[in-house]
Protein backbone atom coordinates (compact mmCIF):
# COMPACT_ATOMS: atom_id res chain seq x y z
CA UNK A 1 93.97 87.71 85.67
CA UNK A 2 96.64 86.64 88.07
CA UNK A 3 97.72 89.97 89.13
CA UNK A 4 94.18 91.06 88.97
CA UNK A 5 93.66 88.63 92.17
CA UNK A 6 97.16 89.98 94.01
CA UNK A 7 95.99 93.73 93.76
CA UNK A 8 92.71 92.41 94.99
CA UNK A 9 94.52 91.63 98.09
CA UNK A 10 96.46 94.53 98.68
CA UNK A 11 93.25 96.86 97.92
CA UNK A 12 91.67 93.99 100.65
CA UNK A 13 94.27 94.88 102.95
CA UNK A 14 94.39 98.74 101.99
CA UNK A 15 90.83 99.17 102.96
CA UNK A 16 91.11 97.41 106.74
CA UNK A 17 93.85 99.64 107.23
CA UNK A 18 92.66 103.29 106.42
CA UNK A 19 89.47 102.23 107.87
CA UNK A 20 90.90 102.18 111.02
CA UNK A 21 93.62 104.70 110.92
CA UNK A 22 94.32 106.11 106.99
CA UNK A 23 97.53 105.16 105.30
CA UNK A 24 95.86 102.44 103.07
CA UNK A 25 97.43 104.07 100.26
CA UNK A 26 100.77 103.14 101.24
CA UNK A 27 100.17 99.43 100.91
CA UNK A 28 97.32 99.96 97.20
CA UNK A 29 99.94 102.50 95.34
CA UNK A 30 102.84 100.87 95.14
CA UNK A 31 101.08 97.42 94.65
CA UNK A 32 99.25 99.16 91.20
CA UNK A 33 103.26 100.06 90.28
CA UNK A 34 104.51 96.64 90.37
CA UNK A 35 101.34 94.38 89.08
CA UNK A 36 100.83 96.64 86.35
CA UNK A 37 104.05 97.69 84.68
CA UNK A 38 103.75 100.00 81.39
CA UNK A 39 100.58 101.19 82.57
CA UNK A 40 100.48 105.23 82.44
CA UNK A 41 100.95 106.71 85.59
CA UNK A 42 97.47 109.03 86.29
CA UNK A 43 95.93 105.69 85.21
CA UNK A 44 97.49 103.77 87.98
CA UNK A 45 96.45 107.02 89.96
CA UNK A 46 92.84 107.06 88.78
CA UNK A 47 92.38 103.26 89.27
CA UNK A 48 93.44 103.41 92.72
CA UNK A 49 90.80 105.93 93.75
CA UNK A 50 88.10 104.15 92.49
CA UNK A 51 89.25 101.34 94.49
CA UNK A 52 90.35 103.63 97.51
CA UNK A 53 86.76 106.00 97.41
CA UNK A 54 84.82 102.93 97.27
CA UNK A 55 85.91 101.38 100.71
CA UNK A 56 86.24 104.87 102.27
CA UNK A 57 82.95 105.28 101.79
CA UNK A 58 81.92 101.73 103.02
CA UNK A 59 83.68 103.08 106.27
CA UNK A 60 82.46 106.65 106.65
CA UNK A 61 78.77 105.30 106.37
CA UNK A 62 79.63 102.53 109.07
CA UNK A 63 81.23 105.03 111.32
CA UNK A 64 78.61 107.71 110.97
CA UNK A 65 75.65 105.49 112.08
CA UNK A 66 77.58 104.37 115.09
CA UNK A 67 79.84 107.67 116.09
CA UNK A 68 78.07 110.86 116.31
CA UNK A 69 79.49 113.33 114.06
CA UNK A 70 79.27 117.15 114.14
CA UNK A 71 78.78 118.12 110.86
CA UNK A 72 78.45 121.69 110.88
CA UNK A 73 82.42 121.73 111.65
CA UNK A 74 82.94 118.90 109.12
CA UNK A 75 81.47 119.82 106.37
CA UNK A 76 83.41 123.04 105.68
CA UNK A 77 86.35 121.10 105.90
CA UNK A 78 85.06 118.33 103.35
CA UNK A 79 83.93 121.24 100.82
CA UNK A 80 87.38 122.62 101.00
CA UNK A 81 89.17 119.41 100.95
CA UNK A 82 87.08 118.38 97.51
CA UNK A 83 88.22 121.90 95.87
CA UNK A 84 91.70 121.60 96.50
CA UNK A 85 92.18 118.18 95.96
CA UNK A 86 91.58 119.42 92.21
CA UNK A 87 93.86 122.01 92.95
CA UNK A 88 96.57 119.80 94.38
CA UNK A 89 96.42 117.98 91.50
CA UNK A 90 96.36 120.33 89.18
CA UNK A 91 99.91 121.87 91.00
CA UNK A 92 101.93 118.93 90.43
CA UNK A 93 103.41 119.89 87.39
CA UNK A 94 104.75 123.35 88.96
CA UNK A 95 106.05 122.55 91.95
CA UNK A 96 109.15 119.85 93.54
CA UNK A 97 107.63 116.75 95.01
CA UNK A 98 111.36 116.77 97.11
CA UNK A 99 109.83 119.81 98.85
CA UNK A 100 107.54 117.22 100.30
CA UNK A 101 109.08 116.21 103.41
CA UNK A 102 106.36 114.92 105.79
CA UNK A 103 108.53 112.56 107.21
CA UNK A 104 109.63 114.97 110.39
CA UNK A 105 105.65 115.85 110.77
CA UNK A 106 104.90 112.32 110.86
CA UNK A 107 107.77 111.33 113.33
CA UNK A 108 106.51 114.45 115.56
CA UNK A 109 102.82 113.22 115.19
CA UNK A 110 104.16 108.70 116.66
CA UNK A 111 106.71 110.15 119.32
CA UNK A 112 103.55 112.71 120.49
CA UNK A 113 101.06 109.96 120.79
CA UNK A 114 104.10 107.79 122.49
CA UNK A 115 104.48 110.46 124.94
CA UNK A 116 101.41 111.57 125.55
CA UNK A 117 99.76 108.43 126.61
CA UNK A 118 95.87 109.61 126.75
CA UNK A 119 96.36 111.01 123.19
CA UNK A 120 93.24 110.32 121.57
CA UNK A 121 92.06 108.38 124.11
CA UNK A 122 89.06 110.88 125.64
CA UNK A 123 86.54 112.81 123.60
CA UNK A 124 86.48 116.35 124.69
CA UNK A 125 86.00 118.79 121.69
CA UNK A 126 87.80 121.97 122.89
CA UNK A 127 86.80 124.09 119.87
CA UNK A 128 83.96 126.31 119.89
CA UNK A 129 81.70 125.84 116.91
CA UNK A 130 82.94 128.82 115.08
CA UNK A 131 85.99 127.60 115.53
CA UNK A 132 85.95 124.46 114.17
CA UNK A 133 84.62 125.43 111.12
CA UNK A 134 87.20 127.61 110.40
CA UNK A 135 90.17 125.52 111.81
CA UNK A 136 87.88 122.69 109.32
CA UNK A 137 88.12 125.00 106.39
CA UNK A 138 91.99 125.78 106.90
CA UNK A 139 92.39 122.15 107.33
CA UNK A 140 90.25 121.12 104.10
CA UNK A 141 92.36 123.48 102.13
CA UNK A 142 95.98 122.03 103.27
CA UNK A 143 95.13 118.34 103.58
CA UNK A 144 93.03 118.50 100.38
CA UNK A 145 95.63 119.61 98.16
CA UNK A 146 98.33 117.83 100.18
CA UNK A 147 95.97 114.58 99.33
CA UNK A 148 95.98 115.80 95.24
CA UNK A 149 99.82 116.09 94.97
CA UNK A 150 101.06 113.74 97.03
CA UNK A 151 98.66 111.20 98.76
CA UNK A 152 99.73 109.12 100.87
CA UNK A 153 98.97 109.32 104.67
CA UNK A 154 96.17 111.56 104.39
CA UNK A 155 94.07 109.27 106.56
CA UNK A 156 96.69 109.35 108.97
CA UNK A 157 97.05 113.27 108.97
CA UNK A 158 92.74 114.04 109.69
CA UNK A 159 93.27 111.85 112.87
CA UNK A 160 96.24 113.36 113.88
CA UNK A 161 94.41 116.90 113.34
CA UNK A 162 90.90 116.45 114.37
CA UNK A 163 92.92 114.46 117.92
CA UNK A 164 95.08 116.91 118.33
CA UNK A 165 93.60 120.32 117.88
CA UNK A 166 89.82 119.33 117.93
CA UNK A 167 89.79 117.05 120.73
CA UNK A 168 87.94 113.96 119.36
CA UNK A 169 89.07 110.92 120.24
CA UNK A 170 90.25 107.86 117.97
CA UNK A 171 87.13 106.47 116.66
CA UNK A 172 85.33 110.10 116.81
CA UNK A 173 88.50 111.16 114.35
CA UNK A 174 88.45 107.61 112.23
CA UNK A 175 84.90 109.17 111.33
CA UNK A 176 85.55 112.41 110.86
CA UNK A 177 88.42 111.87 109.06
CA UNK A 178 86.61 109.76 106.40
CA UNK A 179 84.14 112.30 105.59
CA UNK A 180 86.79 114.53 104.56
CA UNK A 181 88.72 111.99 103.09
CA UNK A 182 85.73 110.89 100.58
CA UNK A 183 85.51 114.37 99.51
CA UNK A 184 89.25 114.52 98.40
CA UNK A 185 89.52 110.63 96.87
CA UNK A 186 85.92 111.75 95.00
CA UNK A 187 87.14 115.26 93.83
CA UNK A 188 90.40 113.13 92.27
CA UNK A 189 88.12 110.28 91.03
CA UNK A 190 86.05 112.50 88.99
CA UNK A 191 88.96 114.27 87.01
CA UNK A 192 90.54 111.28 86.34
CA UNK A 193 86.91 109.39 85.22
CA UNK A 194 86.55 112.22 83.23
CA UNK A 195 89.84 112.34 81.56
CA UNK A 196 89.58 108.09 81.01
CA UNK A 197 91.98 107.26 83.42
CA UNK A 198 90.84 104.24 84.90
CA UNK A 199 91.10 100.70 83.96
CA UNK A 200 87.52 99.52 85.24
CA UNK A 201 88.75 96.04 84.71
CA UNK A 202 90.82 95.99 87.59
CA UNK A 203 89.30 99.20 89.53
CA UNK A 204 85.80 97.22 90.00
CA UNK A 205 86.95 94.10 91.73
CA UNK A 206 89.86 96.14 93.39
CA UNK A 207 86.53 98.16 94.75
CA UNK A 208 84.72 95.40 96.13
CA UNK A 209 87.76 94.20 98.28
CA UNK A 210 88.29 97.51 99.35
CA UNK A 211 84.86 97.44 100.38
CA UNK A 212 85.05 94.15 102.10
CA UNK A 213 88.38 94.76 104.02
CA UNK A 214 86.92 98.47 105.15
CA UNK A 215 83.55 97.04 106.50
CA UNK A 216 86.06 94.40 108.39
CA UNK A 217 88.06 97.09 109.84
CA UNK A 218 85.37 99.24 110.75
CA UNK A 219 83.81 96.50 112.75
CA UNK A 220 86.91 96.10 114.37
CA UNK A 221 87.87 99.54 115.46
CA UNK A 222 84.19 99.78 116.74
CA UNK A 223 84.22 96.42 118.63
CA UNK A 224 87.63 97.11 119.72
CA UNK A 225 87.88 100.96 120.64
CA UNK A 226 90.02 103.71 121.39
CA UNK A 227 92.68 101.76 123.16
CA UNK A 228 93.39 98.76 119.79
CA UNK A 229 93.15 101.86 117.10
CA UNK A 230 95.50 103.81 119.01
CA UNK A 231 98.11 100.70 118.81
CA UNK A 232 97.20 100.79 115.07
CA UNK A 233 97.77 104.07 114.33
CA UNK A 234 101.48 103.67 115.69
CA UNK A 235 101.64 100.60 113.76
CA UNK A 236 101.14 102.62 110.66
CA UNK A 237 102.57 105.70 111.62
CA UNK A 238 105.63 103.96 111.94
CA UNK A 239 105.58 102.06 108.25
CA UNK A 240 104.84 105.98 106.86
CA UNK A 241 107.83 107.21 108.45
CA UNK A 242 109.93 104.10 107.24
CA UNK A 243 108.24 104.44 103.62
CA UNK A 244 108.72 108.41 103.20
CA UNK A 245 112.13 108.18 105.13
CA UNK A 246 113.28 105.47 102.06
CA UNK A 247 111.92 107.56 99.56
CA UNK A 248 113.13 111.34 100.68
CA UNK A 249 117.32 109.94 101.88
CA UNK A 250 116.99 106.73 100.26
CA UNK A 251 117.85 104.95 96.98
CA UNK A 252 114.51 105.58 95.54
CA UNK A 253 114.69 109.13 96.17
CA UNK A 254 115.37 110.39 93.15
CA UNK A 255 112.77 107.77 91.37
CA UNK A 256 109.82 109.08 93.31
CA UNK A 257 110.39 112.72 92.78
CA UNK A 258 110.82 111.73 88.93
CA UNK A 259 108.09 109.82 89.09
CA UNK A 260 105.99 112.99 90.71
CA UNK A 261 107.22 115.12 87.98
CA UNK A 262 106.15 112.76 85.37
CA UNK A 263 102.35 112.98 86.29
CA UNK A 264 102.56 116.49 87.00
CA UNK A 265 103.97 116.49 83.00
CA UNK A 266 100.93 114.33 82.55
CA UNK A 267 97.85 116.61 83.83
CA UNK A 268 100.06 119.62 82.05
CA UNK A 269 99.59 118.22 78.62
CA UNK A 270 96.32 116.99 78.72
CA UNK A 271 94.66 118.87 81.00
């Protein structure tokens, strides 16, 4: 019961977090790890995105009735993201988590919005439509499987894109980014429902603070604007680079590419 109420507050914490600006998994995953020892990995994974999907989507439907969304170009990027989530899930057991290195991508993506000090801050779509539903379909397909191997960040990696090459601002890319991110956390959630890896116990109220700490940071980001979820996004960029950095050159290395290989060992057998 105890730890039951301590991963309640991390998933609280989790979902203000990637409402705002993604990364939420950073602070839920490793709190599942430590408060419930023993447990099977792709159940620790399949709790989590019950917990995760369920305050993304408090978000996304709190950002979509207050930030206009185009979603002929998001769509095609959600569709693709849900199919290769599967996918990405699906590859873990063939490929080298080590050849994950999105630490340099992520340190490009904080010293860029250092530099560039209007980063995000204007909302100029400079895409035509075609466009973006093809640069949304390319997208769906990396960040969707990226999301079923490895995870964490995601959130972080939608704004990044849909700033950077689509021209939406912060809080038009919080929103954009959660549609596509519901599609990949759902397209997870479902194989791992199906397979009975979740521990409802814990997954349901884990849910409900999710949900509670998303609708929080929502309201914030929207009260706030452009200018407080930029500062966030640093924030958070920042504790992804530290987190990745420790686990790619330091001592837990080796641990988190074992532990990678484990649940791709996992979905091999019983899959």
């Amino acid at each position: 019961m105890e730890e039951v109420i301590y991963l309640c507050l991390f998933a609280f914490m989790a979902g203000f977090i990637d409402s705002v600006v993604g990364g939420g998994g950073l602070i839920q995953l490793p709190a599942l790890f430590i408060f419930l020892p023993g447990v099977p990995v792709p159940t620790i994974f399949g709790t989590g995105k019950l917990a995760s999907i369920a305050g993304t989507t408090s978000a996304m439907v709190r950002y979509v009735r207050s930030v206009k969304i185009n979603y002929l170009a998001i769509l095609p990027a959600a569709i693709a993201a849900f199919v290769f989530s599967f996918l990405g899930a699906r590859a873990l057991s063939h490929l080298d988590a080590s050849l994950l290195k999105p630490l340099i991508l992520l340190l490009l993506v904080a010293v860029y919005t250092l530099i560039k000090k209007d980063f995000g801050a204007l909302h100029a779509p400079k895409l035509t439509l075609a466009k973006e539903k093809l640069y949304g379909l390319v997208m769906g397909m990396v960040i969707g499987f990226y999301d079923g191997f490895f995870g964490p960040g995601t959130g972080s990696f939608l704004i990044f894109i849909f700033i950077g090459i689509f021209g939406f601002n912060f809080l038009a890319a919080s929103a954009a980014a959660k549609v596509v991110n519901v599609a990949t956390n759902l397209s997870a959630l479902l194989y791992f429902g199906y397979k009975g890896y979740i521990l409802y116990e814990v997954a349901i109220p884990m849910a409900v603070s999710s949900v509670i700490g998303s609708q929080l940071g929502t309201r914030t980001a929207l009260t706030r604007g452009t200018a407080f979820v930029r500062v966030l996004f640093l924030v958070v960029v920042t504790g992804i680079i530290l987190k990745f950095g420790y686990d790619t050159y330091g001592a837990g290395g080796e641990d988190f590419a074992r532990l990678a290989a484990s649940v791709g060992q996992c979905f091999s057998r019983k899959g």
